[in-house]
C-alpha atoms as a PDB file:
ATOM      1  CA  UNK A   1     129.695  50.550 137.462  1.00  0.00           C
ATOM      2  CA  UNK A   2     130.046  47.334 137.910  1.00  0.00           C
ATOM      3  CA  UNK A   3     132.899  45.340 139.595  1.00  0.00           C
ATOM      4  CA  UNK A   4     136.294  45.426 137.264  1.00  0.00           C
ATOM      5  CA  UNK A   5     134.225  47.119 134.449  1.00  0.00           C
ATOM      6  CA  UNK A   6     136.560  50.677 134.632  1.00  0.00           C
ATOM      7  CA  UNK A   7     140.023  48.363 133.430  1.00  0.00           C
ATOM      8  CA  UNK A   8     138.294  46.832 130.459  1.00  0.00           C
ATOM      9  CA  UNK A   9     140.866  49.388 128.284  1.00  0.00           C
ATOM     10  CA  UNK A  10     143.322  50.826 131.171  1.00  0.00           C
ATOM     11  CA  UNK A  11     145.635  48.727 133.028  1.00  0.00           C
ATOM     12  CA  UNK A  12     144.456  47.370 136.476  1.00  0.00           C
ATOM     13  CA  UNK A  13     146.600  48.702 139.418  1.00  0.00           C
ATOM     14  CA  UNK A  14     147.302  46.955 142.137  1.00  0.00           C
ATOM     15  CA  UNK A  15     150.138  48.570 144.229  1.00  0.00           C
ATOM     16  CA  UNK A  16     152.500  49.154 143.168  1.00  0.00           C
ATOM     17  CA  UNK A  17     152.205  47.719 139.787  1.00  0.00           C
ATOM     18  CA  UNK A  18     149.923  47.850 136.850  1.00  0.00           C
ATOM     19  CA  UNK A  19     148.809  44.189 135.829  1.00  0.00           C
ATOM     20  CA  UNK A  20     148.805  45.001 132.030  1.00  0.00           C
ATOM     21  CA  UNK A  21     148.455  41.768 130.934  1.00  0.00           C
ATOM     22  CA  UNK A  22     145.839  38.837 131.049  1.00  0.00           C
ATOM     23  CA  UNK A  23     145.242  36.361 134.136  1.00  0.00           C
ATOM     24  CA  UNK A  24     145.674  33.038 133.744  1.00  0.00           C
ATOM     25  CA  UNK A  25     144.813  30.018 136.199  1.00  0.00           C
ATOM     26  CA  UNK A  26     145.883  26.581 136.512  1.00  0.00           C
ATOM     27  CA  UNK A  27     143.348  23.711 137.280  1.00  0.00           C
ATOM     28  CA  UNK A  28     144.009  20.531 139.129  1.00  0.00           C
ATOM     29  CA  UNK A  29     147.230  22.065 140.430  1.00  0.00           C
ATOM     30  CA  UNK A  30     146.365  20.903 143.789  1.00  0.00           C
ATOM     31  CA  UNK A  31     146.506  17.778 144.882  1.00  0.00           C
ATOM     32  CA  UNK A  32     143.090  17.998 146.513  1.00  0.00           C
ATOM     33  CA  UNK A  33     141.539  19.010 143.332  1.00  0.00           C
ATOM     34  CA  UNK A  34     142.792  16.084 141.804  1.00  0.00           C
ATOM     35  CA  UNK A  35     141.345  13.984 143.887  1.00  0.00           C
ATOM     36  CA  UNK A  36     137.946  15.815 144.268  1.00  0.00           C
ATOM     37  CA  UNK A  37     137.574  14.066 140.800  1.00  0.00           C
ATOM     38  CA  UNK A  38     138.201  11.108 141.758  1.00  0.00           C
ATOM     39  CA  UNK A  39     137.663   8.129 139.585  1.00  0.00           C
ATOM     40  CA  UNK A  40     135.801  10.176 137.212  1.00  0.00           C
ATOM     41  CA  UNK A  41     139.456  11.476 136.283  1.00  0.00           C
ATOM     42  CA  UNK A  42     139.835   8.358 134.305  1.00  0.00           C
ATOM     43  CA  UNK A  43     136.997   8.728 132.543  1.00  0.00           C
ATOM     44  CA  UNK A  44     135.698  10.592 129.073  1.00  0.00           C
ATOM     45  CA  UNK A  45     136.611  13.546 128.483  1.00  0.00           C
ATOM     46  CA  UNK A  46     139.432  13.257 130.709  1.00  0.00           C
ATOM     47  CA  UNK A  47     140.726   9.617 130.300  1.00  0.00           C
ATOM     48  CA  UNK A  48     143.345  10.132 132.748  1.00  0.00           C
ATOM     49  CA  UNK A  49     145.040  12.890 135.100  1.00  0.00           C
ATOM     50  CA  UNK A  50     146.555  16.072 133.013  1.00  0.00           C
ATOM     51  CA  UNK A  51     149.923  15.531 131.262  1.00  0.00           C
ATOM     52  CA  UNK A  52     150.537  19.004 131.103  1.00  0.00           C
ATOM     53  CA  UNK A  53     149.105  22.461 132.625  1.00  0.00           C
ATOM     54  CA  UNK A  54     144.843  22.914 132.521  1.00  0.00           C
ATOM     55  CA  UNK A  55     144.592  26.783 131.998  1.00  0.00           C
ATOM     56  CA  UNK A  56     142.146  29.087 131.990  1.00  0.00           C
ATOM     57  CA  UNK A  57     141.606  32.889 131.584  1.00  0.00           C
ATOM     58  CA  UNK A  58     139.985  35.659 133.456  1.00  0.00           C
ATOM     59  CA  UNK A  59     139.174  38.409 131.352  1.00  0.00           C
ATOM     60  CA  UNK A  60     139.381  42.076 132.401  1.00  0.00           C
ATOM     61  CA  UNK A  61     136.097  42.566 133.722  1.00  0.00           C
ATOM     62  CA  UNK A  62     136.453  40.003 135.948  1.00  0.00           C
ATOM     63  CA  UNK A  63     139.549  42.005 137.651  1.00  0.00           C
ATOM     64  CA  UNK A  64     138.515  43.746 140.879  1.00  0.00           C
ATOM     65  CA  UNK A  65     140.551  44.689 143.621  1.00  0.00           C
ATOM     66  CA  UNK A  66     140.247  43.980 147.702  1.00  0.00           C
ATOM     67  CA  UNK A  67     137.284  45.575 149.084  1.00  0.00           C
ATOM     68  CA  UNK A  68     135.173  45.338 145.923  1.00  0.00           C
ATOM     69  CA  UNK A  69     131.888  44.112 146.716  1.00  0.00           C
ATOM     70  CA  UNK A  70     130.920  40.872 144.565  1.00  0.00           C
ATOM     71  CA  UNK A  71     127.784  40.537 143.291  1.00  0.00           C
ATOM     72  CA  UNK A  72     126.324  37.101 143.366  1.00  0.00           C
ATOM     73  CA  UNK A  73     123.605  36.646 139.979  1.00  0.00           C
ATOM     74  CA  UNK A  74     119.926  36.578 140.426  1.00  0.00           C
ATOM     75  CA  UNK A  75     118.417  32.927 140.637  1.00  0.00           C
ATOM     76  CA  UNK A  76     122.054  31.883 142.005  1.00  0.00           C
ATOM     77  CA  UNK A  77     122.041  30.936 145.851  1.00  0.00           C
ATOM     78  CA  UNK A  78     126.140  31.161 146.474  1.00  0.00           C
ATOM     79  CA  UNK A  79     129.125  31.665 145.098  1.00  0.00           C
ATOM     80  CA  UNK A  80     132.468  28.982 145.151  1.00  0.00           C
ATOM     81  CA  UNK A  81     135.885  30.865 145.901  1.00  0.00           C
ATOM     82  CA  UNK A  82     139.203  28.923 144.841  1.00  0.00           C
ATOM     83  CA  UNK A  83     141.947  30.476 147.117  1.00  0.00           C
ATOM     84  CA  UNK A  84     145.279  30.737 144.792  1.00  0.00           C
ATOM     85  CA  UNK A  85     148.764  32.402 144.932  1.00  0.00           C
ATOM     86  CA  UNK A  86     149.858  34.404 141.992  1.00  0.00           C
ATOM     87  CA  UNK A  87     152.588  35.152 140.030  1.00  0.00           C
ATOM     88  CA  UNK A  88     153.021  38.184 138.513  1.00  0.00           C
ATOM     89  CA  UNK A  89     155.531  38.540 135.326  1.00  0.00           C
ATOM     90  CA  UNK A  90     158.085  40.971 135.414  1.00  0.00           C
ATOM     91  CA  UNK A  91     159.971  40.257 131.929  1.00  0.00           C
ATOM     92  CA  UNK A  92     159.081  38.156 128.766  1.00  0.00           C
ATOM     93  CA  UNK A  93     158.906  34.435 129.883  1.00  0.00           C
ATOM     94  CA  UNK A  94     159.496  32.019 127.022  1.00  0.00           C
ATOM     95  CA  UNK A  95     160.412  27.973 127.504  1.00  0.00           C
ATOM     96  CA  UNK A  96     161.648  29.065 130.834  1.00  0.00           C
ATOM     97  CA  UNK A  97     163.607  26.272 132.346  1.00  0.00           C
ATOM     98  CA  UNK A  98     162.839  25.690 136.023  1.00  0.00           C
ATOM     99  CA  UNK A  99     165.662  26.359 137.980  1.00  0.00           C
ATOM    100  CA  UNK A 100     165.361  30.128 135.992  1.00  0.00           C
ATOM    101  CA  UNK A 101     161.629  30.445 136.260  1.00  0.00           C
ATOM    102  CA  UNK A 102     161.184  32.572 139.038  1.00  0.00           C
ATOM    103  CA  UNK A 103     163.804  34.723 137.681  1.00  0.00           C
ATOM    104  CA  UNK A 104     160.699  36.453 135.627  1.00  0.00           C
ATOM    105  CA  UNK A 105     158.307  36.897 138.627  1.00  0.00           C
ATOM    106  CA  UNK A 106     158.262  40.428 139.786  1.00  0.00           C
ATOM    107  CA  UNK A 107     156.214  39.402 143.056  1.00  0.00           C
ATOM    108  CA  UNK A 108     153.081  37.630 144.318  1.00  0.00           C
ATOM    109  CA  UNK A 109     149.887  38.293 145.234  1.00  0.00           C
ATOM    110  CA  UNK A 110     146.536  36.330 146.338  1.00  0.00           C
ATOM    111  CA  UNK A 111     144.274  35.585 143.398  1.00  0.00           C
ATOM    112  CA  UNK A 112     140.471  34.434 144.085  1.00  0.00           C
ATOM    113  CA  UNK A 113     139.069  32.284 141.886  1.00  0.00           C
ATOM    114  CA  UNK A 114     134.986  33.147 142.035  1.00  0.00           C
ATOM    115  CA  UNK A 115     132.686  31.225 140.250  1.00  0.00           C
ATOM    116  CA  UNK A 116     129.125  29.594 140.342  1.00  0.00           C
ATOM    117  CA  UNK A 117     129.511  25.863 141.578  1.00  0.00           C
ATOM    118  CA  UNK A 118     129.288  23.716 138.994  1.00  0.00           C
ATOM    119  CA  UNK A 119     130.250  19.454 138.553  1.00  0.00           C
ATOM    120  CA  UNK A 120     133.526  19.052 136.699  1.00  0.00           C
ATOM    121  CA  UNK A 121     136.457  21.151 135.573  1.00  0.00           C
ATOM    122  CA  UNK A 122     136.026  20.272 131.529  1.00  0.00           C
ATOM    123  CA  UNK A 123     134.988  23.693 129.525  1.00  0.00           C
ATOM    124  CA  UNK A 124     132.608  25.363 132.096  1.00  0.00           C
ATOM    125  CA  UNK A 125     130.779  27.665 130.531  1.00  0.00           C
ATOM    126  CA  UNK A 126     131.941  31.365 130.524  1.00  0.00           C
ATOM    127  CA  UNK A 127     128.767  32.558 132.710  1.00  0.00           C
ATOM    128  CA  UNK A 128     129.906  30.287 135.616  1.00  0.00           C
ATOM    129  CA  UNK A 129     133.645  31.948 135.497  1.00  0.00           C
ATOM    130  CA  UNK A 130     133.575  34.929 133.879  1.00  0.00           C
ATOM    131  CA  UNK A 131     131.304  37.102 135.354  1.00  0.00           C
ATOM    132  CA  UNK A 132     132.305  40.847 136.214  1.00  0.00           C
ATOM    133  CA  UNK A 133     133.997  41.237 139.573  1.00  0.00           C
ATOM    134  CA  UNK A 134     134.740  37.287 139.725  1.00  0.00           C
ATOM    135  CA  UNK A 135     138.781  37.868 139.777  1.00  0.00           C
ATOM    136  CA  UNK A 136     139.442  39.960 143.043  1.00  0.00           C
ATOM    137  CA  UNK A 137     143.328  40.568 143.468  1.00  0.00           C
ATOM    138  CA  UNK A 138     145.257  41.934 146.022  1.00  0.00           C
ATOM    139  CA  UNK A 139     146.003  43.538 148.240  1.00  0.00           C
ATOM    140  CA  UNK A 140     149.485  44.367 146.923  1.00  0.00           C
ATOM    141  CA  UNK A 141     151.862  42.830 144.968  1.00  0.00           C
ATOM    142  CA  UNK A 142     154.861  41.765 147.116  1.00  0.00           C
ATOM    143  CA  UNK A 143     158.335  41.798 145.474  1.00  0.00           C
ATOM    144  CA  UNK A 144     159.719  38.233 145.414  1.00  0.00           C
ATOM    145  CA  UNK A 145     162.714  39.230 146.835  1.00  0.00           C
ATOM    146  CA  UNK A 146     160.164  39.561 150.102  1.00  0.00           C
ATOM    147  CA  UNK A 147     158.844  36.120 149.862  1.00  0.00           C
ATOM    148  CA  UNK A 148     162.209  33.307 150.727  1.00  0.00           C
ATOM    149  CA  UNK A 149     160.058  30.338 149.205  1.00  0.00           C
ATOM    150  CA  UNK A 150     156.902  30.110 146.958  1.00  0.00           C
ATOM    151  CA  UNK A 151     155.976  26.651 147.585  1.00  0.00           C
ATOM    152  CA  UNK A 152     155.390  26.727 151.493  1.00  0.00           C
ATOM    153  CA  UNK A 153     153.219  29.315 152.250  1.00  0.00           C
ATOM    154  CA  UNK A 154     150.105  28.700 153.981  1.00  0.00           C
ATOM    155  CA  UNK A 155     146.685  29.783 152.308  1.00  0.00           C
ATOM    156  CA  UNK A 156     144.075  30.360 155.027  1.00  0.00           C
ATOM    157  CA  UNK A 157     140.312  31.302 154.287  1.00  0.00           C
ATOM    158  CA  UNK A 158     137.984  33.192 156.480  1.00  0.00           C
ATOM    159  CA  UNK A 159     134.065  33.267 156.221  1.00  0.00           C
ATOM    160  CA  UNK A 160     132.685  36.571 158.549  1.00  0.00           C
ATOM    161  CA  UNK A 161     136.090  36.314 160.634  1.00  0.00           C
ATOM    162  CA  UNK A 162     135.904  31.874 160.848  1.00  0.00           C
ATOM    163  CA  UNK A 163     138.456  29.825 159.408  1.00  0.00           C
ATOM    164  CA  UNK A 164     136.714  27.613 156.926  1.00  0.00           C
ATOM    165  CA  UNK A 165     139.676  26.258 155.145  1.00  0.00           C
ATOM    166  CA  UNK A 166     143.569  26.258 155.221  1.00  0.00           C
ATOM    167  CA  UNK A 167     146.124  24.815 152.365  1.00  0.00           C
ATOM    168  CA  UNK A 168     149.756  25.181 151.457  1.00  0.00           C
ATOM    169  CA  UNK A 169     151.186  25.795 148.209  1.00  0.00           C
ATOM    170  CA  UNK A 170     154.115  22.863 149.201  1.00  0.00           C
ATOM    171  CA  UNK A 171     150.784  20.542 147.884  1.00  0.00           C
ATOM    172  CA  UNK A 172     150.605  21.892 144.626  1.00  0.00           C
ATOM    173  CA  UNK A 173     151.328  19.156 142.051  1.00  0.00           C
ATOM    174  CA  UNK A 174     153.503  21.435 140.219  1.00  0.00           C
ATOM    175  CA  UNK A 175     155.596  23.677 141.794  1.00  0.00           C
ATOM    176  CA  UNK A 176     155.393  27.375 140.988  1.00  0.00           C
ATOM    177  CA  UNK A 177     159.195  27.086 138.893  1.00  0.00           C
ATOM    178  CA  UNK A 178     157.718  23.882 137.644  1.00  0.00           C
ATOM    179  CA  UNK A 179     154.179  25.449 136.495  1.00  0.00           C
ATOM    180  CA  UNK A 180     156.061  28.278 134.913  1.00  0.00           C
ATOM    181  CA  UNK A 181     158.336  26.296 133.203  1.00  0.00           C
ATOM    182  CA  UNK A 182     155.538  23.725 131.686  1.00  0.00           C
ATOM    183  CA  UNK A 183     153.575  27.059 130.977  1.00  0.00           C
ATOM    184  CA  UNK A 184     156.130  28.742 128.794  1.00  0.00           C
ATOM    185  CA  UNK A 185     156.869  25.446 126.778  1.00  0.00           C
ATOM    186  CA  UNK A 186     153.696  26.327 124.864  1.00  0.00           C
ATOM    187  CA  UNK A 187     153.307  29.564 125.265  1.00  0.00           C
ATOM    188  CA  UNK A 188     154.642  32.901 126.402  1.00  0.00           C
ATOM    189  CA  UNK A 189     153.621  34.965 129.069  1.00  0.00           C
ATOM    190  CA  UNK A 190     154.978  38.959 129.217  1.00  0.00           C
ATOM    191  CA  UNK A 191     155.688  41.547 131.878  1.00  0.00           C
ATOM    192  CA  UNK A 192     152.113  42.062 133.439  1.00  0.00           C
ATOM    193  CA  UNK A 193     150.512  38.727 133.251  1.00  0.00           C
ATOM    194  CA  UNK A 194     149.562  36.577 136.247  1.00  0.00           C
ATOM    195  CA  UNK A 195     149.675  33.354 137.231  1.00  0.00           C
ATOM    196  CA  UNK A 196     147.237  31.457 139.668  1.00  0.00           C
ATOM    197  CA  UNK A 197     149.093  28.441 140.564  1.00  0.00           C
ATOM    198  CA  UNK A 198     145.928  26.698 141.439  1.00  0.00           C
ATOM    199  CA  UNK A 199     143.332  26.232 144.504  1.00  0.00           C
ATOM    200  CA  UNK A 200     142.541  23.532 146.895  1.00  0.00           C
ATOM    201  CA  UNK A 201     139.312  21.446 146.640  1.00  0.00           C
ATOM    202  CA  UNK A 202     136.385  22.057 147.842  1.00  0.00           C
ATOM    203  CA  UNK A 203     136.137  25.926 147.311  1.00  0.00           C
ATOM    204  CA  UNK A 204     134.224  27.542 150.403  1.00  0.00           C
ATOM    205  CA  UNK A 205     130.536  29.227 149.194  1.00  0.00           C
ATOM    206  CA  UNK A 206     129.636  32.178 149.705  1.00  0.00           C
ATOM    207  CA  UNK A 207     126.436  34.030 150.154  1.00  0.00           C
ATOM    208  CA  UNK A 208     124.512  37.331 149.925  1.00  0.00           C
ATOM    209  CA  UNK A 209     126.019  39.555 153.070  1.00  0.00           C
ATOM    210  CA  UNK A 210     128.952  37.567 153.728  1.00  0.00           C
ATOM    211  CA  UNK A 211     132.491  38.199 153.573  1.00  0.00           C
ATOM    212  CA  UNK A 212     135.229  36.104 152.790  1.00  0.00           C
ATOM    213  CA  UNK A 213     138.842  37.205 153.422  1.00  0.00           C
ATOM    214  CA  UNK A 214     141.886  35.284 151.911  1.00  0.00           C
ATOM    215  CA  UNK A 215     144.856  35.480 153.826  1.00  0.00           C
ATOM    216  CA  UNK A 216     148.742  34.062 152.577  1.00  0.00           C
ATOM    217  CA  UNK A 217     151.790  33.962 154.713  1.00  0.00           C
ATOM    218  CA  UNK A 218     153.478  37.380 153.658  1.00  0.00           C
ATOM    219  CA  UNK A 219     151.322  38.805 151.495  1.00  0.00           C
ATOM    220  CA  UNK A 220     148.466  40.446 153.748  1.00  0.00           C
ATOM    221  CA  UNK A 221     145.284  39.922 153.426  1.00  0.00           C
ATOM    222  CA  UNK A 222     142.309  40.154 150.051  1.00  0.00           C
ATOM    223  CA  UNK A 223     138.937  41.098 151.521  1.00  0.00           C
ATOM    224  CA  UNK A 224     135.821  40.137 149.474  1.00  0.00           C
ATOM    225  CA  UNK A 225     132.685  41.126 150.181  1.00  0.00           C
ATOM    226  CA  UNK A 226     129.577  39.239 148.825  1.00  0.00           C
ATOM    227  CA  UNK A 227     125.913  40.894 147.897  1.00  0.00           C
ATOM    228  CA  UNK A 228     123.317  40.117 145.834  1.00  0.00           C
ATOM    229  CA  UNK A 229     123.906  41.769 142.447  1.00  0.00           C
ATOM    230  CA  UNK A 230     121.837  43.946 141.238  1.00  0.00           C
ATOM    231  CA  UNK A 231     119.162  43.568 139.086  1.00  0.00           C
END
């Protein structure tokens, strides 16, 4: 069975909760990713830098859990992996103001971001993002009471055991209170959901037989092996 397939109707566990609801993701949340773009930020279809949140989804069969091997498409070389902290929602969150926003997280836990490397952010198509297995979550979801301060934890990324990049959520562009707060202007999220408040730029690639591990200050550490999928 492929990666994430089994939760397509069930809800996914990841200890101690069950992540009922969708997975969303915010783009350009880091300041690096910004400015990966560089001047082609002012440009069509952009014509500037984001006035408010850049979302996207991972559907349930991308949802797999640490330890779940990867499989990396025929014809495609490597894989990109966007290292992100998550929010998960604990109770109805509706035009949220930010001092109160994390008062509807339940916890946190490291969200990976997989996808097939691509140029530009503006509607990839699904097959680069939304391929089974290419949402690996984990390892547990750590009660925010655990974690004193959302926006200075350090994100470190390890290829086969060697640190290949490090970021901190204090360079997010918008805070995780702020990003829940511009979220839930426009739309609501419910007990369940998660948030990815957004990766650094440039996402590590992986390949066939490799293993990346994500590692954030307090939360442990989401193991992800790679292989070629299979045919």
């Amino acid at each position: 069975m492929p990666a994430g397939a089994g939760f397509l109707s069930i809800p996914f566990e990841v200890s101690p909760y069950r992540l009922s609801g969708t997975v969303y993701g915010a783009l350009l949340n880091h300041r690096s990713a910004l400015a990966a773009l560089g001047d082609a930020v002012n440009l069509p279809p952009y014509g500037g830098p984001p006035k408010a949140p850049v979302l996207f989804i991972k559907p349930r069969n991308t949802l797999a859990l640490s330890g779940e091997v990867v499989g990396i498409p025929a014809g495609m070389p490597a894989l990109e992996v966007g290292a992100c902290l998550g929010l998960v929602i604990g109770r109805t969150a509706c035009k949220v103001l930010e001092p109160a926003a994390l008062a509807h997280v339940a916890g946190y836990l490291i969200v990976a971001d997989v996808g097939v490397p691509h140029a530009g952010h503006h509607r990839p198509s699904i097959r680069f993002k939304a391929r089974d297995g290419f949402c690996p979550l984990g390892p547990a979801v750590t009660a925010r009471a655990e974690i004193a301060n959302p926006d200075a934890l350090t994100i470190r990324t390890y290829l086969d055991g060697v640190l290949v990049q490090t970021a901190n959520t204090a360079d997010l562009i918008r805070s995780a209170g702020r990003l829940l707060a511009d979220v839930t202007d426009f739309m609501t999220l419910s007990s369940g959901d998660v948030l990815a408040l957004g990766a650094s730029a440039p996402a590590p690639q992986v390949r066939s037989g490799q293993i990346l591990t994500i590692e954030i200050d307090g939360l442990g550490r989401l193991k992800i092996p790679f292989m070629d999928a299979a045919a």
